[in-house]
Protein backbone atom coordinates (compact mmCIF):
# COMPACT_ATOMS: atom_id res chain seq x y z
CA UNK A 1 6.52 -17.44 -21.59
CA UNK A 2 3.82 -16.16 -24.45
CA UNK A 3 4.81 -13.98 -27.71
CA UNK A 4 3.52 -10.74 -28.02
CA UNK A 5 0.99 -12.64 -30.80
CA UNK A 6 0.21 -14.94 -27.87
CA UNK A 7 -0.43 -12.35 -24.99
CA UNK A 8 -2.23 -10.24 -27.22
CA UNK A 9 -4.73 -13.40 -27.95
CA UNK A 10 -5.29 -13.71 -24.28
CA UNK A 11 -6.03 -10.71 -23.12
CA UNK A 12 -8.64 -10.67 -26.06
CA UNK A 13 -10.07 -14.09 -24.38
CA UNK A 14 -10.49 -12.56 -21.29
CA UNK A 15 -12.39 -10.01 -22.84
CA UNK A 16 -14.65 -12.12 -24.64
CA UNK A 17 -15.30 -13.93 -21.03
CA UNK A 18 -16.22 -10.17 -19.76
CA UNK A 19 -18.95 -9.81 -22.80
CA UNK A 20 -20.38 -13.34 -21.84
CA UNK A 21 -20.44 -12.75 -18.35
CA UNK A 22 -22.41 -9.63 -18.59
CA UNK A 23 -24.38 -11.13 -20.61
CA UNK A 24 -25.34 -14.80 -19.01
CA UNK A 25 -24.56 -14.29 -15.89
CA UNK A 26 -27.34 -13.04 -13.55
CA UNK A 27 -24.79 -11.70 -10.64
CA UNK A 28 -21.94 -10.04 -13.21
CA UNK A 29 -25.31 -8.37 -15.30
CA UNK A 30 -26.25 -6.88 -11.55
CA UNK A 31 -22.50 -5.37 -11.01
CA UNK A 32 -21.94 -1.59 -10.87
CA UNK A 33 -18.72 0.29 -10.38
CA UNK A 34 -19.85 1.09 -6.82
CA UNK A 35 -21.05 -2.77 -6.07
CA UNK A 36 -17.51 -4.26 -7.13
CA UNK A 37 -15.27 -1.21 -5.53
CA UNK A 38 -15.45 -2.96 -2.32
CA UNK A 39 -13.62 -6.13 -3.55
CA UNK A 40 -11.66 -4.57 -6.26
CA UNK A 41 -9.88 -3.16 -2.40
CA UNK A 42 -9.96 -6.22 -0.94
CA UNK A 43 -8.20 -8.21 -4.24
CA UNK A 44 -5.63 -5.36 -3.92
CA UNK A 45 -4.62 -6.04 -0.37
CA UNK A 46 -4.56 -10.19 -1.42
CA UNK A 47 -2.34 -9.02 -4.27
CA UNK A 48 -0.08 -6.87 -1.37
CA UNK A 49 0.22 -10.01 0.46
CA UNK A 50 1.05 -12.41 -2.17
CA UNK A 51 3.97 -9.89 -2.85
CA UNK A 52 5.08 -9.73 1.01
CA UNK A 53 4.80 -13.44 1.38
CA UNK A 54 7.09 -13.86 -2.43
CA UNK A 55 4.34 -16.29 -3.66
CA UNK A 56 4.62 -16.72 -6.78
CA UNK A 57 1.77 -18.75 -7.66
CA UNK A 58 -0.18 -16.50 -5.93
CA UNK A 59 1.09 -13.50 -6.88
CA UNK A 60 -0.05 -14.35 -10.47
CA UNK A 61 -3.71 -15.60 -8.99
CA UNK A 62 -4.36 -12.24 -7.22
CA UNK A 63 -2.72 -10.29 -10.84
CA UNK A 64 -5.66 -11.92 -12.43
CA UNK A 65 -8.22 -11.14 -10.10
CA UNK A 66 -6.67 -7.19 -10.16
CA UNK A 67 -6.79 -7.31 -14.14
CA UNK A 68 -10.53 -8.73 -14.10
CA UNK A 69 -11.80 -6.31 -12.05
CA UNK A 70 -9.99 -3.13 -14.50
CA UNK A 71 -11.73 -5.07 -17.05
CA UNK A 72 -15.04 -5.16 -15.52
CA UNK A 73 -14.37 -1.43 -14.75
CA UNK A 74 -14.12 -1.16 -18.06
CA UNK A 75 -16.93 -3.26 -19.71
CA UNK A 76 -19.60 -1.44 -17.41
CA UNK A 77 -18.38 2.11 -18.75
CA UNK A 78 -18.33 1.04 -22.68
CA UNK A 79 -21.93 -0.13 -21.93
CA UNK A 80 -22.84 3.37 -20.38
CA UNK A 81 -20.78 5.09 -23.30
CA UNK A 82 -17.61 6.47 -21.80
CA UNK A 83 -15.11 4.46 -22.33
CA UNK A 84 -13.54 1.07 -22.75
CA UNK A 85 -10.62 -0.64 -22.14
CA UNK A 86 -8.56 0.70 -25.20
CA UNK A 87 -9.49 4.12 -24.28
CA UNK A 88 -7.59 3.54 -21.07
CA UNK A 89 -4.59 2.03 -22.55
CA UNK A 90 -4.25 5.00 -24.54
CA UNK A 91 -4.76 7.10 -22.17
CA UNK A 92 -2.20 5.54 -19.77
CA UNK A 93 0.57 5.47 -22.86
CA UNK A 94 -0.16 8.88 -23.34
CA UNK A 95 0.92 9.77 -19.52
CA UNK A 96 3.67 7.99 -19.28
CA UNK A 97 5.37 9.34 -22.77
CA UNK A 98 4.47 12.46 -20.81
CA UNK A 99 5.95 12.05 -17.56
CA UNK A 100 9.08 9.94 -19.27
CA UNK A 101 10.33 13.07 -21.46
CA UNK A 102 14.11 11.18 -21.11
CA UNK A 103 12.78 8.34 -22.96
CA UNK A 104 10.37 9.56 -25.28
CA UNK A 105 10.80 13.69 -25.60
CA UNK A 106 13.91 15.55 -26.57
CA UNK A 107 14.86 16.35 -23.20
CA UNK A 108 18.17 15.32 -21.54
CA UNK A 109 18.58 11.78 -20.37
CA UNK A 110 18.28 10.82 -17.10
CA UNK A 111 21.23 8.10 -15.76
CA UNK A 112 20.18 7.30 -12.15
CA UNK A 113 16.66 6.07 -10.71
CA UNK A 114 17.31 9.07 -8.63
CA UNK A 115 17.79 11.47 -10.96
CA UNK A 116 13.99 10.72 -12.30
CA UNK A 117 12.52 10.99 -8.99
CA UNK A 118 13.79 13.99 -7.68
CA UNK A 119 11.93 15.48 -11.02
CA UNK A 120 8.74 13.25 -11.15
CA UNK A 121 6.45 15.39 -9.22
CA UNK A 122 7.20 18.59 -10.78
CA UNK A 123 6.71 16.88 -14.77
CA UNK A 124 3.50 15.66 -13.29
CA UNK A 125 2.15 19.14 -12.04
CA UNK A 126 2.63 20.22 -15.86
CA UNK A 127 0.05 17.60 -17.42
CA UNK A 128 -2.78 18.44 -19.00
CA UNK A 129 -5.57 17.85 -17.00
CA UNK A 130 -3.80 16.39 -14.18
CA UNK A 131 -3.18 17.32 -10.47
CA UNK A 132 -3.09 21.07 -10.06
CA UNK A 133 -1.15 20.88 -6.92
CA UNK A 134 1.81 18.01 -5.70
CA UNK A 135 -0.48 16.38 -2.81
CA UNK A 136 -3.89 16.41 -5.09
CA UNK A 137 -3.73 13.11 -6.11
CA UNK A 138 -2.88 11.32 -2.93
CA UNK A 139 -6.57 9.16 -2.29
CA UNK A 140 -8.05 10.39 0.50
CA UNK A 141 -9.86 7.14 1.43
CA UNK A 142 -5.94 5.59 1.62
CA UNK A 143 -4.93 3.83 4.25
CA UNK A 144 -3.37 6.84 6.99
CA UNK A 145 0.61 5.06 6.96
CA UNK A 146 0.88 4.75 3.42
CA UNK A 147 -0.64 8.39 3.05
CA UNK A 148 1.56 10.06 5.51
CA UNK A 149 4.50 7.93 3.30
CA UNK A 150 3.54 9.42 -0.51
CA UNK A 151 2.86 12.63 0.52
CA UNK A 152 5.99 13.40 2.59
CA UNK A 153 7.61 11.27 -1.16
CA UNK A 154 5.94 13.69 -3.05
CA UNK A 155 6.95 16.66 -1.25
CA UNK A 156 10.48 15.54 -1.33
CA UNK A 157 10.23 14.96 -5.27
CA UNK A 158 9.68 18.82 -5.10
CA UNK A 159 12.51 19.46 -2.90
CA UNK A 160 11.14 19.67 0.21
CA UNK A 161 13.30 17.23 2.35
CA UNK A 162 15.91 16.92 5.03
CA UNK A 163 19.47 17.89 3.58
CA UNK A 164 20.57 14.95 5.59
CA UNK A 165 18.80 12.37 6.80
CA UNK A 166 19.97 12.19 10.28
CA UNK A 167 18.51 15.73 10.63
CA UNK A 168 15.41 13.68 11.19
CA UNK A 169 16.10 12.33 14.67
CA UNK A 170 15.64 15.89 16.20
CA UNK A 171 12.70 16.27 14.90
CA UNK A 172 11.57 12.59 16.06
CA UNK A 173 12.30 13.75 19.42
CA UNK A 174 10.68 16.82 19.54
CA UNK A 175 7.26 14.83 18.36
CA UNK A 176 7.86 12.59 21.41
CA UNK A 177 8.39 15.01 23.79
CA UNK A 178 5.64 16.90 22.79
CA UNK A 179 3.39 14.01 22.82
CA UNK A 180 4.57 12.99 26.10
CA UNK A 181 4.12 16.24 27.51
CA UNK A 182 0.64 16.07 26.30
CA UNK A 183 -0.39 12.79 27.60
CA UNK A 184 1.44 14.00 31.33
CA UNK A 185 -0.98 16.74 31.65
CA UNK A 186 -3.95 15.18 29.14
CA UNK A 187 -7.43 16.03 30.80
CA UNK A 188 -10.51 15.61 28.98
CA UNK A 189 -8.62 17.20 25.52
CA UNK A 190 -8.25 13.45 23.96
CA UNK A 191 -8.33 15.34 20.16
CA UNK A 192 -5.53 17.38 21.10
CA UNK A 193 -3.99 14.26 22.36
CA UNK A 194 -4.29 12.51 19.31
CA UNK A 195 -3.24 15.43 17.60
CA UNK A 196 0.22 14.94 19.13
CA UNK A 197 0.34 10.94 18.11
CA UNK A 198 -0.32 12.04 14.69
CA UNK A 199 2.67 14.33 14.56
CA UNK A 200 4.78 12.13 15.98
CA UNK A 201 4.00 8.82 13.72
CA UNK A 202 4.23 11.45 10.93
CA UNK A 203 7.88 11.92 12.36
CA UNK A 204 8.04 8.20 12.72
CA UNK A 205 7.45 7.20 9.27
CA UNK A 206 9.72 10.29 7.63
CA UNK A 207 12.38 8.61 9.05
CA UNK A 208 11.78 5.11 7.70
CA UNK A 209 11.32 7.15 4.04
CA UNK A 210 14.78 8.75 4.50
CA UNK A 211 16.37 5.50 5.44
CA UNK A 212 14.70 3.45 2.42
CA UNK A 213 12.31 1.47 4.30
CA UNK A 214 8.97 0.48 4.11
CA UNK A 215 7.31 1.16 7.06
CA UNK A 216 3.91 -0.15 5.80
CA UNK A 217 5.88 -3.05 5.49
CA UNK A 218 7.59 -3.01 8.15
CA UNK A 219 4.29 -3.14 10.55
CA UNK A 220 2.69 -5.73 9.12
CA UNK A 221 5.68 -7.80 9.41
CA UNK A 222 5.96 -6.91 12.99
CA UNK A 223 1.68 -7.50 13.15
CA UNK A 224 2.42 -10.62 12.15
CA UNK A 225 4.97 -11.75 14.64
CA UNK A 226 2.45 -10.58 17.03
CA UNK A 227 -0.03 -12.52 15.47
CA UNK A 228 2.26 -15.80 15.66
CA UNK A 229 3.41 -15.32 19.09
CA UNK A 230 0.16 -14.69 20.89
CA UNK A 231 -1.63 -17.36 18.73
CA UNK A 232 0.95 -19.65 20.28
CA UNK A 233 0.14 -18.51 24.20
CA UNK A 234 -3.09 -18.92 23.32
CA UNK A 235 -2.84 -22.67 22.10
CA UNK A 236 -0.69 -23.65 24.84
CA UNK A 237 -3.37 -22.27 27.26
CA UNK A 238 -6.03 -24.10 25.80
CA UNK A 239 -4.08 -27.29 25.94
CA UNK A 240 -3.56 -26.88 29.52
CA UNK A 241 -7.69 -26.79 29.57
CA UNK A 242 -6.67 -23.24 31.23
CA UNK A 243 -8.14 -19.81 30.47
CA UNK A 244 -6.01 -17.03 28.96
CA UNK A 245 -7.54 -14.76 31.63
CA UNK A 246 -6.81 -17.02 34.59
CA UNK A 247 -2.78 -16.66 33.43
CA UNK A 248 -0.66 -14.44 35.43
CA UNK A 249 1.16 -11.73 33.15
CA UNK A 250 4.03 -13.27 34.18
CA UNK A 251 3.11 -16.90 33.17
CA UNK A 252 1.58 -15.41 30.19
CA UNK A 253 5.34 -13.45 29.47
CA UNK A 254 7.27 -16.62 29.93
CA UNK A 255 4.87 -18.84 27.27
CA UNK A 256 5.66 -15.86 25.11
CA UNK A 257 9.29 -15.96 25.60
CA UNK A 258 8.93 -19.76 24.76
CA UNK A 259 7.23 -18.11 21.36
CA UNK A 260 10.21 -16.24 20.57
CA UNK A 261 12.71 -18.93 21.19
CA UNK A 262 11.09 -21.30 19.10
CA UNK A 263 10.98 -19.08 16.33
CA UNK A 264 14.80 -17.79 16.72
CA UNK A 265 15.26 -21.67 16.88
CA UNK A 266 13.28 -22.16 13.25
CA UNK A 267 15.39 -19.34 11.54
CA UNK A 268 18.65 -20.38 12.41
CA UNK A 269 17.96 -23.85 11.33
């Protein structure tokens, strides 16, 4: 592990290799904000998976990539006179003494993770600057799961939630009987249709929040396992010299079956 002398000395490398970059390098001279967006997103999701998968090595690999493209971000917007990158450290220190008033301010200290979260929204809504309203700030180009998951989080850091969580079942079931009643007499309506999916993956999700899980997680675990299994059915077919779409759904079922045996096998061993 570095020193704080050491870290410090780093970060100032990496942003001396930013200045010679932009500089010497043909393609990082061309770069604009809107050019590297794109795969600033995709180095994100690489990051997300490094995290699922608990890979260390890459975890720190796709870190990097994350913190060179903030300091591109950066670099470009000095050059254009806005801002640079110790303009948004500052700026970042200054909203999080903000928003931490139990650690830096004079108000009362908070003793539970809880205790700051059920208060988080609400200190944010008083910046200067900041969102006017709770929901403002959720992206509106984010992924539709992990939107439907913040915003019914940041409703319930304003007090909006279930007094118990099992309350949520009732309304689970009302969203699938209302879907289901919608598909059972669906026509040519398919918006109204979807309408009804919507509320009741909404429904879905607000009960993985309330019983502290991840459903984002939780899918692409299970997308995954799909991903595995049917990759297998797929190899045995071909090894076979047969066709997927010559299988019977039956054959196809028991090769899959074979799928999940030989992973239950795996886990236990």
């Amino acid at each position: 592990m570095n020193t704080r002398k050491e870290n410090l000395q780093k970060l100032s490398r990496l942003l001396d290799v930013m200045d010679r970059l932009r500089e010497e390098c043909p393609w990082n001279h061309a770069q604009t904000c809107e050019s590297i967006r794109p795969r600033t997103i995709e180095e994100v999701y690489e990051l997300s998976d490094a995290i699922i998968k608990n890979d260390d090595a890459g975890f720190k690999k796709e870190l990097g990539d994350v913190l060179f493209h903030i300091v591109f971000y950066a670099k470009i917007q000095s050059e254009l006179g806005k801002f640079d990158i110790g303009d948004i450290a500052d700026a970042v220190s200054e909203k999080m003494i903000f928003r931490h008033p139990h650690v830096f301010g004079d108000g009362p200290k908070a003793s539970t993770p809880e205790e700051i979260a059920d208060t988080w929204e609400l200190v944010k809504a008083k910046e200067k600057g900041g969102n006017k309203r709770i929901l403002s700030g959720i992206p509106d180009s984010m992924p539709s799961l992990l939107k439907a998951y913040f915003m019914q989080d940041k409703a319930r850091g304003a007090g909006f939630d279930w007094e118990k969580k099992e309350d949520v079942w009732g309304k689970v079931r009302e969203e699938l009987g209302e879907f289901q009643a919608e598909l059972d007499g669906m026509g040519d309506d398919v918006e109204k249709a979807e309408g009804e999916l919507g509320d009741y993956l909404f429904s879905i999700i607000n009960a993985a929040r309330l019983y502290g899980l991840d459903p984002d997680k939780a899918l692409s675990r299970t997308c995954e396992k799909f991903k595995r299994r049917f990759t297998y059915l797929e190899e045995k077919t071909i090894r076979q010299g047969r066709n997927l779409k010559d299988l019977t759904l039956a054959e196809m079922d028991s090769i899959w079956d074979e799928a999940k045996a030989l992973e239950r096998k795996s886990q236990s061993e």
